[in-house]
Protein backbone atom coordinates (compact mmCIF):
# COMPACT_ATOMS: atom_id res chain seq x y z
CA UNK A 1 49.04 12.73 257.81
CA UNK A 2 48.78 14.63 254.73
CA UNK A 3 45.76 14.18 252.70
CA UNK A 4 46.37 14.92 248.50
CA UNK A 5 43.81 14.07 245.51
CA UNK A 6 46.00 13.99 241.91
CA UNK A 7 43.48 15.86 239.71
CA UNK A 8 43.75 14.67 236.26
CA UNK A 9 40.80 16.74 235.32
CA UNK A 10 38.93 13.52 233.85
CA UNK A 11 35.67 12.43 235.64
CA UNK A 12 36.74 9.79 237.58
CA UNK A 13 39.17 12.40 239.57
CA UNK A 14 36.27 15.13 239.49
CA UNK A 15 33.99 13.18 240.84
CA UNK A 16 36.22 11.81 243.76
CA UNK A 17 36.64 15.18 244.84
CA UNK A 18 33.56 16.64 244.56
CA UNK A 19 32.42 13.18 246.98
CA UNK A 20 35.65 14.06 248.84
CA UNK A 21 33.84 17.35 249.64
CA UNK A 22 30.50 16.12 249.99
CA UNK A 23 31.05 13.63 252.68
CA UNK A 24 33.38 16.06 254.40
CA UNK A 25 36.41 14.26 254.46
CA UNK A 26 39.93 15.59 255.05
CA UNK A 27 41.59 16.92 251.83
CA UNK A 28 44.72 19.01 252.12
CA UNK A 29 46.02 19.76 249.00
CA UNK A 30 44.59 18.96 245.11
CA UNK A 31 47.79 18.81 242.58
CA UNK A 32 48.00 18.32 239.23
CA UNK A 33 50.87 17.06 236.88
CA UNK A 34 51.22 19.31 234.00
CA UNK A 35 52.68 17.11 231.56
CA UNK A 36 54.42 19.49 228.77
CA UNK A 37 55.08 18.33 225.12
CA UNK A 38 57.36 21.65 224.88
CA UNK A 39 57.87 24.62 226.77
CA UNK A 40 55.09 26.24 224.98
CA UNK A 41 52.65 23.48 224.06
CA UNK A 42 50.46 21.28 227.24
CA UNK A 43 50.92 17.70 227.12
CA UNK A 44 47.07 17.08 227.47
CA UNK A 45 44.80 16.95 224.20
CA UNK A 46 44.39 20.80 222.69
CA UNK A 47 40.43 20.54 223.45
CA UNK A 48 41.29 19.17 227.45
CA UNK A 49 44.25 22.22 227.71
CA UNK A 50 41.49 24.93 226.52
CA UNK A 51 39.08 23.82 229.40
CA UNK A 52 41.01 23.39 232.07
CA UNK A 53 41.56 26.79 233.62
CA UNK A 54 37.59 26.73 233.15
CA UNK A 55 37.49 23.74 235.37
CA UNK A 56 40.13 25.02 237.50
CA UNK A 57 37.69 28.43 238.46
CA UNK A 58 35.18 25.69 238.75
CA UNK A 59 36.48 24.33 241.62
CA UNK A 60 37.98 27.62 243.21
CA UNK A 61 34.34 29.11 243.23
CA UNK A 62 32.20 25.69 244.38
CA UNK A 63 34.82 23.75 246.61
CA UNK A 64 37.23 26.77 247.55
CA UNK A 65 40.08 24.21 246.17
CA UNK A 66 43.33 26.02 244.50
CA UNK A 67 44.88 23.58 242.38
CA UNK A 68 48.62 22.91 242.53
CA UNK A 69 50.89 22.54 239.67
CA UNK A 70 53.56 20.29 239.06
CA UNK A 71 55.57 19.21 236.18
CA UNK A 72 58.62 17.71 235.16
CA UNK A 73 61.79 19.30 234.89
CA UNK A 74 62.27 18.16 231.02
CA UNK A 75 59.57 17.88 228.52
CA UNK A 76 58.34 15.21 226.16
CA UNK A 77 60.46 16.72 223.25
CA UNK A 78 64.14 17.00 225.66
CA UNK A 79 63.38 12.92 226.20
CA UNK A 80 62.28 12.16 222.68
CA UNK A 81 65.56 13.60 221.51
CA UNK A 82 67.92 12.74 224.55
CA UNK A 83 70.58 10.07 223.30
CA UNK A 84 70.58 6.71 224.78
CA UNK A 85 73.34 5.80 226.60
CA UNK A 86 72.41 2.66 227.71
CA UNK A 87 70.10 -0.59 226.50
CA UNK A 88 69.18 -0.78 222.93
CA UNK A 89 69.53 1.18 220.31
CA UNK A 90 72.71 3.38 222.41
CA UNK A 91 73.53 6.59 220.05
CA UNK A 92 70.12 6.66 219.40
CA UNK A 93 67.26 9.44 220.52
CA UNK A 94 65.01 8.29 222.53
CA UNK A 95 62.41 8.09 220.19
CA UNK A 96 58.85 7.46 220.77
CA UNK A 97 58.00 5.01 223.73
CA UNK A 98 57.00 1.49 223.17
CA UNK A 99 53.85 1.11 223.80
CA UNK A 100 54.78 -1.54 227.17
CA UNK A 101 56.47 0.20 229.52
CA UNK A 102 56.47 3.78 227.77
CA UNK A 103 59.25 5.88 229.35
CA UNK A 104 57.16 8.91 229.43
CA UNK A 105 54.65 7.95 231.69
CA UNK A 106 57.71 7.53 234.49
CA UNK A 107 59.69 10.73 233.81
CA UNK A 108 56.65 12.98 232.98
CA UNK A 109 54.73 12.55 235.72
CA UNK A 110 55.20 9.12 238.09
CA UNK A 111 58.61 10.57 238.87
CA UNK A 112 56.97 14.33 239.50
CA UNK A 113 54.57 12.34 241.32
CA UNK A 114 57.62 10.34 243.70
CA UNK A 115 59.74 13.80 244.17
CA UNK A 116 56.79 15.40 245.45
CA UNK A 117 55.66 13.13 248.15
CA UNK A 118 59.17 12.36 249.15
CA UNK A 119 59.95 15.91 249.92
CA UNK A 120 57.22 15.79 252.29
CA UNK A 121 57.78 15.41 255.97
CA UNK A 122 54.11 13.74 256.78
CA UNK A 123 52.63 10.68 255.66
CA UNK A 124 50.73 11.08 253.02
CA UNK A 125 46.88 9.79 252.21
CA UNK A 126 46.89 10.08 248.92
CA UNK A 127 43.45 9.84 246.61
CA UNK A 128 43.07 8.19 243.19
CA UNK A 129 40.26 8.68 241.56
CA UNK A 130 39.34 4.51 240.44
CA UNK A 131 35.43 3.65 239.88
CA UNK A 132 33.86 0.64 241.38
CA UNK A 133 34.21 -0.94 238.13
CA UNK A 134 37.86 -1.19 237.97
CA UNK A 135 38.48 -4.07 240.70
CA UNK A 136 41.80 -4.99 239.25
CA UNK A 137 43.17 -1.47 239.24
CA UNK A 138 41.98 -0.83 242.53
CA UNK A 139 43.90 -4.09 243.89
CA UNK A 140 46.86 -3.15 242.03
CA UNK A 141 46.87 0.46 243.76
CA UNK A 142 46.12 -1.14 247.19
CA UNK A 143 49.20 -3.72 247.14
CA UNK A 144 51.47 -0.31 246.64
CA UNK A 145 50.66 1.03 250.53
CA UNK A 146 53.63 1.00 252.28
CA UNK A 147 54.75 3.75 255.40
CA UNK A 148 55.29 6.50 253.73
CA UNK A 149 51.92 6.48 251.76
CA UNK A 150 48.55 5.17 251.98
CA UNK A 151 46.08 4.98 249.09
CA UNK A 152 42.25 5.70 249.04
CA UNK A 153 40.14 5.73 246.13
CA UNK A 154 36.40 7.00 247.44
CA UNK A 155 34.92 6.49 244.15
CA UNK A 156 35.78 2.50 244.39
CA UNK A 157 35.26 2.83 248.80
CA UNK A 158 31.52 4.08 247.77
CA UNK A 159 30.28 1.82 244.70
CA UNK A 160 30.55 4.51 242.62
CA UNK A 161 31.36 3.09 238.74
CA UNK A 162 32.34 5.00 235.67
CA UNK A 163 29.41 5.54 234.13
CA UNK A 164 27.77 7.38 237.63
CA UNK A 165 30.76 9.70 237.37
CA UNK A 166 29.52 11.68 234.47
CA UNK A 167 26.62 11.95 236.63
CA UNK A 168 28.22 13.39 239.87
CA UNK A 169 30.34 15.93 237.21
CA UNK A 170 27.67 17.03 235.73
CA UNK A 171 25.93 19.40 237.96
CA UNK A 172 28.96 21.51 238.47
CA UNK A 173 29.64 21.71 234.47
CA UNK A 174 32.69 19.76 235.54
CA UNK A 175 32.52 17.38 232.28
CA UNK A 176 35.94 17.62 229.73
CA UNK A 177 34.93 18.47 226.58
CA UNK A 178 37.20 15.66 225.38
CA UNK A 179 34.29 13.49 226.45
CA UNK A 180 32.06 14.96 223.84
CA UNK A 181 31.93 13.61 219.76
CA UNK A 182 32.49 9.81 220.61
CA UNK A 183 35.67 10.54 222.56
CA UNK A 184 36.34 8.59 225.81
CA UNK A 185 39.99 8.86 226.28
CA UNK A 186 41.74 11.25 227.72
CA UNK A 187 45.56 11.79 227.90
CA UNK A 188 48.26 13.38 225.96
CA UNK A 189 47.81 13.91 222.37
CA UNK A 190 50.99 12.42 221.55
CA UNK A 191 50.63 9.06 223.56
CA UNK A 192 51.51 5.94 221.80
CA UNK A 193 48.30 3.97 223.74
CA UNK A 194 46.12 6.12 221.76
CA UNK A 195 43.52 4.24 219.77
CA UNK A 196 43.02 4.77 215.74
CA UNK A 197 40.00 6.55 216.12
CA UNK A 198 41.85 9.18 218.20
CA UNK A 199 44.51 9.30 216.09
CA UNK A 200 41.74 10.22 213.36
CA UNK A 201 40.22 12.90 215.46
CA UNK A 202 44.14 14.39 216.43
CA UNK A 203 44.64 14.56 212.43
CA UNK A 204 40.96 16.05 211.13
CA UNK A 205 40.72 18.57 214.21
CA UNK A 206 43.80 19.59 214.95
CA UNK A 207 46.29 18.60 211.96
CA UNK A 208 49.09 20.85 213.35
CA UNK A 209 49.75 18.62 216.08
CA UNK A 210 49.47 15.45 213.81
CA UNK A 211 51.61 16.82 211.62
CA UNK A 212 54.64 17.52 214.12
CA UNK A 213 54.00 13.48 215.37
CA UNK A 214 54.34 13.19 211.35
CA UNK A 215 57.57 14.83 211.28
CA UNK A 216 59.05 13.41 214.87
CA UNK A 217 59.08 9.90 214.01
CA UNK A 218 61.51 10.19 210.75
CA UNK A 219 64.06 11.12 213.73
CA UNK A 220 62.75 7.90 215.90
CA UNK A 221 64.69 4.75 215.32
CA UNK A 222 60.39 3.08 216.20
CA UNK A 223 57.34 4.15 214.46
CA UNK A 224 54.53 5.61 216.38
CA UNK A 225 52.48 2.71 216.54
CA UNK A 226 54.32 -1.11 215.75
CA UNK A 227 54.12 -1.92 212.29
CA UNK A 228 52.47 0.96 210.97
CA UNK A 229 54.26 4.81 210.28
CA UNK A 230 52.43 7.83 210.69
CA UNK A 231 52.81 8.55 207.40
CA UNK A 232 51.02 5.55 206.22
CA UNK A 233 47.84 6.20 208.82
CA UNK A 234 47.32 9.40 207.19
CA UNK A 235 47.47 8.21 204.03
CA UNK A 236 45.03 5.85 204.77
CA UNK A 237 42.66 8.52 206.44
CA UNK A 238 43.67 10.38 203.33
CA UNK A 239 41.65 7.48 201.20
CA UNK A 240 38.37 8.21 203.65
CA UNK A 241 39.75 5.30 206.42
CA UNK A 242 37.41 6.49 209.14
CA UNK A 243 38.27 3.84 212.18
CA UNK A 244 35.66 2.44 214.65
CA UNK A 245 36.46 3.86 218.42
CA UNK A 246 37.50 1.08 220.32
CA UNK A 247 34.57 -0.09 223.03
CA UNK A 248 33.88 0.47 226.24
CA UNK A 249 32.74 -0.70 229.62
């Protein structure tokens, strides 16, 4: 059996492996899906793509763990502007995903994800980093076992909830800055799931990227988010709309 942790670089992955490590269980490989929005430009929000290398030496010098890289074969911007050839909207680009059942999330990475194990010639043990918190997550991720793969989370295994992760992180400087300001999500800065209040922090910190979201959705037959354009959000946070970040556990 192969034993692989998927690194997200969040804390709930961190900390699994840095327990992983701790109670000297078997770990083979750590790999990471590096979700692109272009050739040129990381998937992952601009202040999470600046600190990962960091993190990545991190983990090298402490844990003697060389992360691996995958990533899809087409970017974010080849689907958004693929043409539909089937379902709704055929002739059409892609577009932006609906927020319920986003195509990106399958071709960017759960299909990089499939590939990858499926070229393997072991079984695999594959970790997820879910806290003890997240029952129904964990359940769902149990019910997928089947032959070729068996999942683990440690964090969930050990009581270990999301809060406690920070915690276990933070010793090894192994906390994403994204974290920092407010910010508890972290993710691709062009995902539809975002909330408002990231949205606001995407267009005051970094209003290059906002602006190319701006400019992508007159070429998508949806808006961004349902019943409200891109435009019109940053006209609003134009007029000093400042929204509340969503709460938390």
């Amino acid at each position: 059996m192969k034993y692989i942790a998927f690194l997200s670089f969040g804390k709930d992955s961190l900390a699994q492996i840095i327990k992983i490590k701790e109670l000297q269980l078997p770990l083979d490989e750590v790999v990471y899906v590096d979700i692109r929005f272009d050739k040129d430009i990381s998937g992952e929000h601009p202040a999470m793509a600046a600190w990962i290398p960091t993190a990545e030496k991190i983990l090298l010098d402490r844990f003697g763990i060389k992360v691996k890289h995958l990533t899809a074969k087409y970017t974010f911007r080849d689907y958004f502007y693929r043409i539909k050839q089937k379902g709704n909207h055929i002739g059409d680009n892609y577009g932006y995903p609906y927020i319920v059942g986003a195509w990106c999330n399958a071709r960017l990475k759960l299909d990089v994800i499939d590939t990858y194990i499926s070229s393997l010639h072991d079984t695999v043990c594959e970790y997820i980093g879910i806290a003890a918190d997240e029952t129904p997550r964990y359940q769902r991720l149990m019910r997928r076992n089947n032959e070729k793969v068996v999942y683990k989370s440690v964090l969930f295994e050990n009581g270990i909830i999301e809060r406690e992760a920070f915690e276990i992180c933070r010793p090894f400087d192994l906390i994403s800055p994204v974290y920092s300001n407010g910010g508890f999500r972290g993710g691709c800065w062009f995902c539809v799931k975002q909330c408002y209040a990231d949205l606001y922090d995407l267009w005051k910190n970094y209003p290059s990227y906002f602006s190319v979201l701006v400019e992508m959705e007159k070429d998508s037959h949806n808006t961004f988010k349902p019943r409200l354009s891109l435009k019109e959000l940053m006209e609003r946070f134009e007029n000093g709309y400042i929204p509340e970040r969503r709460k938390t556990r």
